[in-house]
PDB file of N, CA and C in Angstrom:
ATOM      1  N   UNK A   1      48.722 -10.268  15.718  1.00  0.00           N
ATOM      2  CA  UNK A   1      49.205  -8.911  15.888  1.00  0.00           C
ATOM      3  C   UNK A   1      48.522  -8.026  14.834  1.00  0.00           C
ATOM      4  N   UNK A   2      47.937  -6.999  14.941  1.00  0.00           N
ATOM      5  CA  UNK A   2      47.277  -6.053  14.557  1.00  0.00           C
ATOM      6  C   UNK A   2      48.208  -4.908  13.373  1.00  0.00           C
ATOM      7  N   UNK A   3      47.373  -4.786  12.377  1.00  0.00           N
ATOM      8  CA  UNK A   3      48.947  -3.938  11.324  1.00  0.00           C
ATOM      9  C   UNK A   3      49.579  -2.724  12.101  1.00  0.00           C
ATOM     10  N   UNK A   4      48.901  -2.369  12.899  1.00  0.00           N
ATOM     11  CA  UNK A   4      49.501  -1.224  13.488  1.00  0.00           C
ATOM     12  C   UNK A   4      50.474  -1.345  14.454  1.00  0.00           C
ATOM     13  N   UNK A   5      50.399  -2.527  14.879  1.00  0.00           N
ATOM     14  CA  UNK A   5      51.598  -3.528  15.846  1.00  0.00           C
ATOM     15  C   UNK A   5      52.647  -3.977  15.170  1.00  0.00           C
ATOM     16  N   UNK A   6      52.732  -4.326  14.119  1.00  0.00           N
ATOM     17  CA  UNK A   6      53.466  -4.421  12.861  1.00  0.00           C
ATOM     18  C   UNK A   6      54.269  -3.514  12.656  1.00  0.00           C
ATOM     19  N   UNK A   7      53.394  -2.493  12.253  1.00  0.00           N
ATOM     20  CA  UNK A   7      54.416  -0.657  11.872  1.00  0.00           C
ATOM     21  C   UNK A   7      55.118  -0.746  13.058  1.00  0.00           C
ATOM     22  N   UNK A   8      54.078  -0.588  14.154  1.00  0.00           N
ATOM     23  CA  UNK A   8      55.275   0.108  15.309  1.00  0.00           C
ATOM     24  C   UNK A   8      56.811  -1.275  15.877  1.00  0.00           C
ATOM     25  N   UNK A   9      56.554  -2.105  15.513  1.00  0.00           N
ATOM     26  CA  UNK A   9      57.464  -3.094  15.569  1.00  0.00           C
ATOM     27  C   UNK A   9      58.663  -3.183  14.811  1.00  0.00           C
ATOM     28  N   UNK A  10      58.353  -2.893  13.398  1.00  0.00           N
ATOM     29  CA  UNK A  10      59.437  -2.544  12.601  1.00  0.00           C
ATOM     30  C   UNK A  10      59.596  -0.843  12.832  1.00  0.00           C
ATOM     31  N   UNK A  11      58.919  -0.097  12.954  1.00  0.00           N
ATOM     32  CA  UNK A  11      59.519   0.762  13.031  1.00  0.00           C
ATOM     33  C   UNK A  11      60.739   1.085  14.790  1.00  0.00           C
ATOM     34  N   UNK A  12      60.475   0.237  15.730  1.00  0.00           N
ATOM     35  CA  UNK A  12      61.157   0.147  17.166  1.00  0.00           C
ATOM     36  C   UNK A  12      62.542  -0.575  16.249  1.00  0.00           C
ATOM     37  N   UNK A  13      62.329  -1.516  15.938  1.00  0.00           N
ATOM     38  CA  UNK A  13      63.677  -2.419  15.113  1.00  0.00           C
ATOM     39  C   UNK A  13      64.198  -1.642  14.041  1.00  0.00           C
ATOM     40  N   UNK A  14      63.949  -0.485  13.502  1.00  0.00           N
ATOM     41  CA  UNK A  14      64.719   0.579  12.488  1.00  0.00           C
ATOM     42  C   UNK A  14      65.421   1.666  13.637  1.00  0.00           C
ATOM     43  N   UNK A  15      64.682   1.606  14.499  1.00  0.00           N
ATOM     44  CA  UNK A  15      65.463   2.816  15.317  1.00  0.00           C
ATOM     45  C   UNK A  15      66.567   2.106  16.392  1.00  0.00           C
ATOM     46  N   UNK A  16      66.235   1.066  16.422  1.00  0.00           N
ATOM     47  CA  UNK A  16      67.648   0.015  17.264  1.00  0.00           C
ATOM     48  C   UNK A  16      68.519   0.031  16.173  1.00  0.00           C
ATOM     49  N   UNK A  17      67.980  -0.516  14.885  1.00  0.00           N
ATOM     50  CA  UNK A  17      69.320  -0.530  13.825  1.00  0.00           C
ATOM     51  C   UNK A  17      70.200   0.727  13.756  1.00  0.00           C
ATOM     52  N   UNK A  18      69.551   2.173  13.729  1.00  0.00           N
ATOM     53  CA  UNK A  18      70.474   3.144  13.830  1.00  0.00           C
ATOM     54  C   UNK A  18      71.047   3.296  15.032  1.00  0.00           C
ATOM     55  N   UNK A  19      70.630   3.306  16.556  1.00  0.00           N
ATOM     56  CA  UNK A  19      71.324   3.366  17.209  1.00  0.00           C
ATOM     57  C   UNK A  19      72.570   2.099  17.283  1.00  0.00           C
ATOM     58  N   UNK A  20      72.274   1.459  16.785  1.00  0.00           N
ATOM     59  CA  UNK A  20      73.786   0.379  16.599  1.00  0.00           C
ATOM     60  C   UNK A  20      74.440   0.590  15.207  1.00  0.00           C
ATOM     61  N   UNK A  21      74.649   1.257  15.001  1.00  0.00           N
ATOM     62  CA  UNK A  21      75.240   1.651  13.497  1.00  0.00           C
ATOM     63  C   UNK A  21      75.007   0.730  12.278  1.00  0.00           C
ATOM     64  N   UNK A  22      73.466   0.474  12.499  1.00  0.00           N
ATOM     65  CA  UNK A  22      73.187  -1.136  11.191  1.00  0.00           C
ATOM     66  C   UNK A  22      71.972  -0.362  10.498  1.00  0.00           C
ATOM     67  N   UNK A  23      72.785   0.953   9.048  1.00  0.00           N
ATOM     68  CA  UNK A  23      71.550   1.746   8.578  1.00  0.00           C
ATOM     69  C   UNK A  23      70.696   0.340   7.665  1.00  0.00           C
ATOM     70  N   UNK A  24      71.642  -0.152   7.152  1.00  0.00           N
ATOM     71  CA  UNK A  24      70.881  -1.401   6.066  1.00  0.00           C
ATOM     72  C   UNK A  24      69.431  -2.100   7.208  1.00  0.00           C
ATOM     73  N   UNK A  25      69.430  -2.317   7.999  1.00  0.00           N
ATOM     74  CA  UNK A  25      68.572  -3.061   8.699  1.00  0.00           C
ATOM     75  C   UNK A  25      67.708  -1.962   9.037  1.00  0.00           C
ATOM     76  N   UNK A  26      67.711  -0.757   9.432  1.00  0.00           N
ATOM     77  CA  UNK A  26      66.751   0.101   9.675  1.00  0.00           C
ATOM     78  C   UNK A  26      66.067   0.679   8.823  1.00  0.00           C
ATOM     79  N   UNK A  27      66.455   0.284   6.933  1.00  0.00           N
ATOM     80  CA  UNK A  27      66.213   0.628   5.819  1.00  0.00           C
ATOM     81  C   UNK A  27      65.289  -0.299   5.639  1.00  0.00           C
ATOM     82  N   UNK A  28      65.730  -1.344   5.695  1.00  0.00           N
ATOM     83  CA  UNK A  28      65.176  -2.820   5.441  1.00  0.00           C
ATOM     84  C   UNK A  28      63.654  -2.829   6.492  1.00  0.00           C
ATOM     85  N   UNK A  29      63.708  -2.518   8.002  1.00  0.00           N
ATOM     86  CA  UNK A  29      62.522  -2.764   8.535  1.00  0.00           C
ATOM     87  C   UNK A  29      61.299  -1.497   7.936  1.00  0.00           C
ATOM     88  N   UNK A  30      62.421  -0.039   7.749  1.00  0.00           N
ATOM     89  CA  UNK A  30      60.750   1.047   7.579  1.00  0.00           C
ATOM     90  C   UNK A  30      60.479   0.698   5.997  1.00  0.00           C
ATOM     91  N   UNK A  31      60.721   0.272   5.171  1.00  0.00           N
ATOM     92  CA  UNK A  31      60.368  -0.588   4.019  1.00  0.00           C
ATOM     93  C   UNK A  31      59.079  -1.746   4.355  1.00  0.00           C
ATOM     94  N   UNK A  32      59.283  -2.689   5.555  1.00  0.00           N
ATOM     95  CA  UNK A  32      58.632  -3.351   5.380  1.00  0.00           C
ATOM     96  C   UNK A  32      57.419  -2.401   6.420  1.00  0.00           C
ATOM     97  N   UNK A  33      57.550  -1.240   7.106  1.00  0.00           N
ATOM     98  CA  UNK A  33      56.483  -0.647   7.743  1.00  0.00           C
ATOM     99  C   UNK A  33      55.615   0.010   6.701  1.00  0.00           C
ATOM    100  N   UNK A  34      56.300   0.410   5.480  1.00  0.00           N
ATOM    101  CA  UNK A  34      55.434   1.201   4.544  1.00  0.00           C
ATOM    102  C   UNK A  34      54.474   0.398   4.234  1.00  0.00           C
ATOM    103  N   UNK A  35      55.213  -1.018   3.817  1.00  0.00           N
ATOM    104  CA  UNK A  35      54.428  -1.819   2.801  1.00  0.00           C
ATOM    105  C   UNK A  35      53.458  -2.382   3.600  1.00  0.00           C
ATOM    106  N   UNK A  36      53.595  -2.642   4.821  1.00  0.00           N
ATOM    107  CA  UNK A  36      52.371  -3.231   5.847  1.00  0.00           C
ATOM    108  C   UNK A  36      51.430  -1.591   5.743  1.00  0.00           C
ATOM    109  N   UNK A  37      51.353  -0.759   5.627  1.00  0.00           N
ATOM    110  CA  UNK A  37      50.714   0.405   5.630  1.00  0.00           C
ATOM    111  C   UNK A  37      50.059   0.815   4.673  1.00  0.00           C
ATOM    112  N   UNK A  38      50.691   0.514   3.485  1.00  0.00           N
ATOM    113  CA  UNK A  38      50.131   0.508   1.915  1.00  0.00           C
ATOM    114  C   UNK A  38      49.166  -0.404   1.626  1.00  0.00           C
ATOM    115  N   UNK A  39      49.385  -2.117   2.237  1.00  0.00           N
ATOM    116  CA  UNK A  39      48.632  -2.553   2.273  1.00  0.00           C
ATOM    117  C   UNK A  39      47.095  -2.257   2.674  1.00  0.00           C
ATOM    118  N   UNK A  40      47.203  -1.824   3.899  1.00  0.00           N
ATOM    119  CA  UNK A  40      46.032  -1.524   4.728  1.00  0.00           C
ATOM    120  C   UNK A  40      44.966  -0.318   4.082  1.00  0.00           C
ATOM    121  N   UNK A  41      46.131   0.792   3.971  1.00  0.00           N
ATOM    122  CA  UNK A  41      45.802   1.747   3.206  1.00  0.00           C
ATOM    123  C   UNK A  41      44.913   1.822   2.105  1.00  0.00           C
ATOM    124  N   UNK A  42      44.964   0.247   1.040  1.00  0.00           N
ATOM    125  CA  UNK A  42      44.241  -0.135   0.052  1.00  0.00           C
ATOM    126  C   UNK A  42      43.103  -0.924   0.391  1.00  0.00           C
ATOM    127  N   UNK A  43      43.194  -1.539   1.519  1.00  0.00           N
ATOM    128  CA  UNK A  43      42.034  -2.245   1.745  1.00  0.00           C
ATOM    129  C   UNK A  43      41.229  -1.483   2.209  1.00  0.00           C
ATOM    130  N   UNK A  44      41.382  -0.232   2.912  1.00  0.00           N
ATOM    131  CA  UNK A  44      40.399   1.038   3.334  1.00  0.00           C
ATOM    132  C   UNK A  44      39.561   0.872   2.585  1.00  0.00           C
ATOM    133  N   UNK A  45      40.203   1.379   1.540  1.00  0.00           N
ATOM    134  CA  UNK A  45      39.770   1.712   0.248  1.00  0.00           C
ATOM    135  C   UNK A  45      39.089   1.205  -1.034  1.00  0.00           C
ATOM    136  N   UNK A  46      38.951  -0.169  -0.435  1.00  0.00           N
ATOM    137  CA  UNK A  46      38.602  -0.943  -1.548  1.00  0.00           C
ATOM    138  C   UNK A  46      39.305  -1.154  -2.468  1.00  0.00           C
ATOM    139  N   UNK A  47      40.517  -0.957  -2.769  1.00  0.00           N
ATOM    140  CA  UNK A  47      41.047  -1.555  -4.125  1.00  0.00           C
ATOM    141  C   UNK A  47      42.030  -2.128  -4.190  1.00  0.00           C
ATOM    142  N   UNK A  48      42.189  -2.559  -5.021  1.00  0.00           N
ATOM    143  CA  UNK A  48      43.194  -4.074  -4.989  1.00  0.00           C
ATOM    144  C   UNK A  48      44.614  -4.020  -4.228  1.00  0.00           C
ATOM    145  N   UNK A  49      45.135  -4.927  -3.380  1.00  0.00           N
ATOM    146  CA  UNK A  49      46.021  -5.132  -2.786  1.00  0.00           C
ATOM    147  C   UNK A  49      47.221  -4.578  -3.507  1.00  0.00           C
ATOM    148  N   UNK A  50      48.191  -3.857  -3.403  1.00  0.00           N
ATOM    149  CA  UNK A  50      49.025  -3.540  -3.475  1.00  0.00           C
ATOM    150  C   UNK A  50      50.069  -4.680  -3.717  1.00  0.00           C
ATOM    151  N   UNK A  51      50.634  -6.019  -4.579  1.00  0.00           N
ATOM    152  CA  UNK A  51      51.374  -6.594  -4.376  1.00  0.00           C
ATOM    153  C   UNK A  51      52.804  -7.110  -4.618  1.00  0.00           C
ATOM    154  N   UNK A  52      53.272  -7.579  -4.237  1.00  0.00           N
ATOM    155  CA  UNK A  52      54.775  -7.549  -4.094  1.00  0.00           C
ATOM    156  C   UNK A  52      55.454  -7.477  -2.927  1.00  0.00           C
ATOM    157  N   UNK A  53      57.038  -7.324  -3.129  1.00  0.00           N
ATOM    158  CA  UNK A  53      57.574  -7.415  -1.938  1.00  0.00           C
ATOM    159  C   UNK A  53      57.757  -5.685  -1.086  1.00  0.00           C
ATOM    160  N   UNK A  54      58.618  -5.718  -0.123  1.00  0.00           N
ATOM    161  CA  UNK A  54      58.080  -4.076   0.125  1.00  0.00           C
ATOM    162  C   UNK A  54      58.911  -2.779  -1.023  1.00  0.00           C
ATOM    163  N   UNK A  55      60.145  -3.422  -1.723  1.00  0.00           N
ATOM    164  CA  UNK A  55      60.448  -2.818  -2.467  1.00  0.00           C
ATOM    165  C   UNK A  55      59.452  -2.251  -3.536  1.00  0.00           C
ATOM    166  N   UNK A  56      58.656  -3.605  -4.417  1.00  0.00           N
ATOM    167  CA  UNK A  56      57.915  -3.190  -5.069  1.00  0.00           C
ATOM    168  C   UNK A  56      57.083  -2.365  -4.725  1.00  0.00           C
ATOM    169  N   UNK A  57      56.168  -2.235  -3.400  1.00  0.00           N
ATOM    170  CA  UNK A  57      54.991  -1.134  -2.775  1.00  0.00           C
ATOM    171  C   UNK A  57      55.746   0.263  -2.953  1.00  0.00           C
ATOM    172  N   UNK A  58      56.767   0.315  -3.020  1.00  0.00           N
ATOM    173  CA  UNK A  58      57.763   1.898  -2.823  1.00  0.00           C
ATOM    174  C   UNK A  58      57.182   1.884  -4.401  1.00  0.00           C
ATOM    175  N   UNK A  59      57.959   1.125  -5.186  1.00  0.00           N
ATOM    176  CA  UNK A  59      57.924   1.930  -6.561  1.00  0.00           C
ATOM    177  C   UNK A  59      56.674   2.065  -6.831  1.00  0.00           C
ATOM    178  N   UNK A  60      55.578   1.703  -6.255  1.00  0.00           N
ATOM    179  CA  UNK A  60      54.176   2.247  -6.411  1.00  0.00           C
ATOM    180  C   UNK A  60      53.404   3.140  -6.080  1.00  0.00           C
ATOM    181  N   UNK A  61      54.352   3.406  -4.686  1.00  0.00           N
ATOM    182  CA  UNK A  61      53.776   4.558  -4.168  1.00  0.00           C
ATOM    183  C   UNK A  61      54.682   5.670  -4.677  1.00  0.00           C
ATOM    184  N   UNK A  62      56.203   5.673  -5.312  1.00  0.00           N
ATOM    185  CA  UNK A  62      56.762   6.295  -6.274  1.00  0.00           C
ATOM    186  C   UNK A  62      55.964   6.832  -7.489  1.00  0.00           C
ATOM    187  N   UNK A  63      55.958   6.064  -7.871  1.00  0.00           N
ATOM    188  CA  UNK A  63      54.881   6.069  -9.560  1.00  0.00           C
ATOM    189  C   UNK A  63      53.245   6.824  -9.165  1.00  0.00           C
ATOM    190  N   UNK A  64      52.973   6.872  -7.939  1.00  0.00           N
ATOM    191  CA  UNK A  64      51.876   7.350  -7.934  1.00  0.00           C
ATOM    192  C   UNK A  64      51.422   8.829  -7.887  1.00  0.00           C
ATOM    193  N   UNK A  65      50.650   8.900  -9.014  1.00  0.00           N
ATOM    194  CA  UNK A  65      51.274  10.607  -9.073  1.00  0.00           C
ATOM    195  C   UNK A  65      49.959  11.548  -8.345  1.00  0.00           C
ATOM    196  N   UNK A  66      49.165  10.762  -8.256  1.00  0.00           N
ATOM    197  CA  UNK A  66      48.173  11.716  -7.091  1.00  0.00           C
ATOM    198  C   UNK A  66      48.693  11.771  -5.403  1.00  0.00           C
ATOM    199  N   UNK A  67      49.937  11.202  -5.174  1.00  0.00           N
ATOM    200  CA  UNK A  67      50.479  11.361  -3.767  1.00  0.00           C
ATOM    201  C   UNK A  67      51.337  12.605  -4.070  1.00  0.00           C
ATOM    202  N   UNK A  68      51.058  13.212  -2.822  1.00  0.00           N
ATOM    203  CA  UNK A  68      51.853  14.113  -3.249  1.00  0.00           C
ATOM    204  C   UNK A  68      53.700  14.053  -3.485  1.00  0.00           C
ATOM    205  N   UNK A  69      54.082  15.181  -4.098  1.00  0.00           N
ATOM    206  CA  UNK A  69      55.777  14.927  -4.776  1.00  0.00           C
ATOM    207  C   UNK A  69      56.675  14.663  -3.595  1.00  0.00           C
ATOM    208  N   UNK A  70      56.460  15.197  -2.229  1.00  0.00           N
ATOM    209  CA  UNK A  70      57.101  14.821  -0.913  1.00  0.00           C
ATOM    210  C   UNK A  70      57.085  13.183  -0.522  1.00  0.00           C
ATOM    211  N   UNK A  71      55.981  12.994  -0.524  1.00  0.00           N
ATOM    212  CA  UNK A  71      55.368  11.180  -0.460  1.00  0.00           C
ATOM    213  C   UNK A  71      56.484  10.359  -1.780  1.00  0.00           C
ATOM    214  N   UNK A  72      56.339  10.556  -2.751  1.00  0.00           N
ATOM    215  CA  UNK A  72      57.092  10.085  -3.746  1.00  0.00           C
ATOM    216  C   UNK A  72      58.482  10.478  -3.832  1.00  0.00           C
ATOM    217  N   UNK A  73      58.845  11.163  -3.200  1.00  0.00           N
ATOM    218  CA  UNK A  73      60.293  11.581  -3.268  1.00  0.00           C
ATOM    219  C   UNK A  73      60.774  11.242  -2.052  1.00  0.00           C
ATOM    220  N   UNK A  74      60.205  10.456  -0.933  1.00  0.00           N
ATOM    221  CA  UNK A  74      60.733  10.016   0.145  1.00  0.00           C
ATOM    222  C   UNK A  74      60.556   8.492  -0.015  1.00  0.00           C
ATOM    223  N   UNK A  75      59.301   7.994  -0.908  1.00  0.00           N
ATOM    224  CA  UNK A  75      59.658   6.453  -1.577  1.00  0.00           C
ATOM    225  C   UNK A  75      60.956   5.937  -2.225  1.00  0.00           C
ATOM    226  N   UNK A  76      61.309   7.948  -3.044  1.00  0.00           N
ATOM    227  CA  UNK A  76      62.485   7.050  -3.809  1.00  0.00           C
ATOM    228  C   UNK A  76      63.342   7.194  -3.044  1.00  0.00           C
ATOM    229  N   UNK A  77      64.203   8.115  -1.872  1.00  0.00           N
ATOM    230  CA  UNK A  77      65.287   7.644  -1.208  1.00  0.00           C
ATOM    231  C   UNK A  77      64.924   6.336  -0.440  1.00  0.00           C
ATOM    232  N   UNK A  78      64.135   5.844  -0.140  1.00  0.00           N
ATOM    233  CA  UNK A  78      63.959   4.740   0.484  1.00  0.00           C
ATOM    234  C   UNK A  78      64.345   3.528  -0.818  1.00  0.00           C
ATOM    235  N   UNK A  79      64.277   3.656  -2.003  1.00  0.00           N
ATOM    236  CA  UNK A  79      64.213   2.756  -2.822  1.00  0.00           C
ATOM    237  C   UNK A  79      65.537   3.010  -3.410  1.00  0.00           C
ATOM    238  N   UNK A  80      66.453   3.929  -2.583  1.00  0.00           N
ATOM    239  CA  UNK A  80      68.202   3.911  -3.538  1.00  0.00           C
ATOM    240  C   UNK A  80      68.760   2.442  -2.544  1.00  0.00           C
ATOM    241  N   UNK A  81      69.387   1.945  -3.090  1.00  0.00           N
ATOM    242  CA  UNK A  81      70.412   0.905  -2.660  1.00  0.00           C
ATOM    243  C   UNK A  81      71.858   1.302  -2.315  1.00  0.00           C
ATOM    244  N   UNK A  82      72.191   1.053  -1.471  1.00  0.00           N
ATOM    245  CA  UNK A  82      73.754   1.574  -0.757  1.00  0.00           C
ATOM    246  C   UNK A  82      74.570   1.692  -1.710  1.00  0.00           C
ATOM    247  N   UNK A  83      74.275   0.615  -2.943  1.00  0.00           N
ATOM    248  CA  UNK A  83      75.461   0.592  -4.182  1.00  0.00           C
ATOM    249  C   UNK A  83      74.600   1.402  -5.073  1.00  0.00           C
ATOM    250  N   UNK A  84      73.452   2.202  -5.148  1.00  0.00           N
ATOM    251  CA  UNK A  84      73.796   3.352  -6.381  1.00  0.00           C
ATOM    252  C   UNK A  84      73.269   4.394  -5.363  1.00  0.00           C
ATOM    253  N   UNK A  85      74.086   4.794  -4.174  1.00  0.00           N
ATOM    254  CA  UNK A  85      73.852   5.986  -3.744  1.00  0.00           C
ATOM    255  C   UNK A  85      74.752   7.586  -4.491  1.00  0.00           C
ATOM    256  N   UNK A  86      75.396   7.119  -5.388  1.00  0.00           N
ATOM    257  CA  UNK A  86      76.268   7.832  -5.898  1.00  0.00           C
ATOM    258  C   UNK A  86      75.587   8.613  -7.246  1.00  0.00           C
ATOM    259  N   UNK A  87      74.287   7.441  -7.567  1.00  0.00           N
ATOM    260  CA  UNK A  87      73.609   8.039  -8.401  1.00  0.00           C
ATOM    261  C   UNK A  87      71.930   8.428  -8.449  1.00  0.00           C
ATOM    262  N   UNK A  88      71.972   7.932  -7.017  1.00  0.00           N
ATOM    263  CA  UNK A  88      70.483   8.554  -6.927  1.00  0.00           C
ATOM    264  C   UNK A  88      69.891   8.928  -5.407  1.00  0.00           C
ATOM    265  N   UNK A  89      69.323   9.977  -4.968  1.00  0.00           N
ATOM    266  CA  UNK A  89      69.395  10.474  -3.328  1.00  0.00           C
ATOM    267  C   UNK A  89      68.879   9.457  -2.834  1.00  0.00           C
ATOM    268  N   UNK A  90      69.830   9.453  -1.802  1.00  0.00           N
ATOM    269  CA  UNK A  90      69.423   8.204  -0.592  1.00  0.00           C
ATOM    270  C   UNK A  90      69.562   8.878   0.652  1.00  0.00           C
ATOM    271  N   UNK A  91      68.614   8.532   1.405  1.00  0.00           N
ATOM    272  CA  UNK A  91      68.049   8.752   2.412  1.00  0.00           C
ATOM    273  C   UNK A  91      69.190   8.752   3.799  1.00  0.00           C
ATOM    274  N   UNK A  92      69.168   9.816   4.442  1.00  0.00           N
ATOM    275  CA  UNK A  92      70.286   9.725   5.728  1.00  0.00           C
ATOM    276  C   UNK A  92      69.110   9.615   7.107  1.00  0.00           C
ATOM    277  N   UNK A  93      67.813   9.858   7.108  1.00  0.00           N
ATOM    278  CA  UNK A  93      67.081   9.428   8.092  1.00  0.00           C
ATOM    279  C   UNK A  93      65.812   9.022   7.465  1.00  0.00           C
ATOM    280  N   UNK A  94      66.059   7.145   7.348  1.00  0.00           N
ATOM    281  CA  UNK A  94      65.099   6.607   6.757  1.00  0.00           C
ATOM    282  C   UNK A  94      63.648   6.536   7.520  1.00  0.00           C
ATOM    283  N   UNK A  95      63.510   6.875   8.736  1.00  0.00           N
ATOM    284  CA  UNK A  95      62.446   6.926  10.206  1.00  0.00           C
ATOM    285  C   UNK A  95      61.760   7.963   9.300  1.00  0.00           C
ATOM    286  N   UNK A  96      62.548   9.029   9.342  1.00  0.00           N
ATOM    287  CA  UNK A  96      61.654  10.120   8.911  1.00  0.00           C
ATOM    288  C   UNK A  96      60.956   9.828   7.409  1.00  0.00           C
ATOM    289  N   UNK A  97      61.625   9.668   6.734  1.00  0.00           N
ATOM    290  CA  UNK A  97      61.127   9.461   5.797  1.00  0.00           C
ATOM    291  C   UNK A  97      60.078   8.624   5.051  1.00  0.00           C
ATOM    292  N   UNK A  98      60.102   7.270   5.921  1.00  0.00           N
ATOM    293  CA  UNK A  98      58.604   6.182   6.051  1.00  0.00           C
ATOM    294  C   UNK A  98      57.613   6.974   6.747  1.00  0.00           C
ATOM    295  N   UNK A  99      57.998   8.034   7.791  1.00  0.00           N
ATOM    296  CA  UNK A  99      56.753   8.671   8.619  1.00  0.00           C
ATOM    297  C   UNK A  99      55.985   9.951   7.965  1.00  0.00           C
ATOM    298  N   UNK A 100      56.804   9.957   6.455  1.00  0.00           N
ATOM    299  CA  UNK A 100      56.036  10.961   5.722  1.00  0.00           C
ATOM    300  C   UNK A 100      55.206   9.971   4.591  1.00  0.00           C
ATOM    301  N   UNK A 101      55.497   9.108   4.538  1.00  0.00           N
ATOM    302  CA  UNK A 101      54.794   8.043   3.545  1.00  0.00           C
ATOM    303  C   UNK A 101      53.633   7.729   4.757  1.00  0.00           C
ATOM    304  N   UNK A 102      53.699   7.463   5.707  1.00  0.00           N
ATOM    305  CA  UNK A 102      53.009   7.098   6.719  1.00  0.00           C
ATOM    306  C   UNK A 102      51.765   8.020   7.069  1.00  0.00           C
ATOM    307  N   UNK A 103      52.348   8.871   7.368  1.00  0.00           N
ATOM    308  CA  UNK A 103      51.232  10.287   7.351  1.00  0.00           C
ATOM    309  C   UNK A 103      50.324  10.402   6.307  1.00  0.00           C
ATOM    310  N   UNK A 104      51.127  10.409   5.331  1.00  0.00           N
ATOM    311  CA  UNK A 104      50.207  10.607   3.456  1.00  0.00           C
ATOM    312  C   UNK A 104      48.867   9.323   3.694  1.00  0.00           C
ATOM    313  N   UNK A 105      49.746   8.410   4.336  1.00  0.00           N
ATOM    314  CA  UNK A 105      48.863   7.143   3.823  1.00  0.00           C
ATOM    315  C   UNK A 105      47.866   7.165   5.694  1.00  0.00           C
ATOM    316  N   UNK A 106      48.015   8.034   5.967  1.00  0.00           N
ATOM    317  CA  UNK A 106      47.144   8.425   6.997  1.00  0.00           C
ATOM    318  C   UNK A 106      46.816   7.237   8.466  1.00  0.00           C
ATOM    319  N   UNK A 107      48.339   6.467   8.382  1.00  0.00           N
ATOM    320  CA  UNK A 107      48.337   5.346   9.517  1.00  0.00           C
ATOM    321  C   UNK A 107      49.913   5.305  10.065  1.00  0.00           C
ATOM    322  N   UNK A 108      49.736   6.495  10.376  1.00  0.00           N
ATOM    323  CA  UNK A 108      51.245   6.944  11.128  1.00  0.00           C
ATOM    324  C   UNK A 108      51.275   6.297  12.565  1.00  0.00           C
ATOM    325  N   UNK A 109      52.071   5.776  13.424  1.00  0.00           N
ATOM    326  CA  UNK A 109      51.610   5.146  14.238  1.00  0.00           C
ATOM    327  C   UNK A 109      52.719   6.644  15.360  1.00  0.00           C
TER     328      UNK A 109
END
C-alpha cells in the first residue's frame, strides 16, 4: 500500500471514529496520518527520517519553527491528551486539523 493509501485509510477510520462517538480513535488514527506524511515529507527532501512514534513526529513538527504558527499550533491540539485538556487546547475537529499539517507538508490527500 502506497503512503498515500495509508493517509487516506487512517484518515476514512478517524472520520468513522467521529461518526460513532469514538473521538480517542479518530485522534489516534490522524496522528498516525501525520506521521506517515512527515515521514514522506522528509524523504522528499533528503533528510533524515523523522523518528519515533506518531506522537513524537507532532512534537517535531511542533518545535519546528520554520512551519508556519498555524501548522504548529494544530500539532499541539493534536498532542493534548483527554486528561490535560483542562490545561492545554485540544482539538474539537481533529480531521481538520491533521489536514492543515497535511497541506503545510504538501501531501494532503
Amino acid at each position: 500500500m502506497s503512503w498515500r493509501e495509508q493517509i487516506e485509510q487512517e484518515l476514512v477510520k478517524a472520520s468513522e471514529g467521529l461518526k460513532n462517538g469514538n473521538d480517542g480513535l479518530a485522534r489516534v488514527c490522524v496522528r498516525r496520518a501525520v506521521a506517515i506524511a512527515s515521514q514522506h515529507w522528509a524523504e522528499q527532501r533528503n533528510l533524515p527520517a523523522w523518528q519515533g512514534d506518531a506522537m513524537h513526529q507532532l512534537r517535531q513538527i511542533q518545535g519546528e519553527t520554520t512551519f508556519p504558527y498555524s501548522v504548529r499550533e494544530a500539532a499541539q491540539r493534536l498532542l493534548t491528551k483527554v486528561t490535560e485538556q483542562a490545561q492545554s487546547p485540544m482539538t474539537t475537529d481533529p480531521i481538520a486539523d491533521a489536514h492543515i499539517i497535511l497541506d503545510h507538508l504538501n501531501v494532503g490527500t
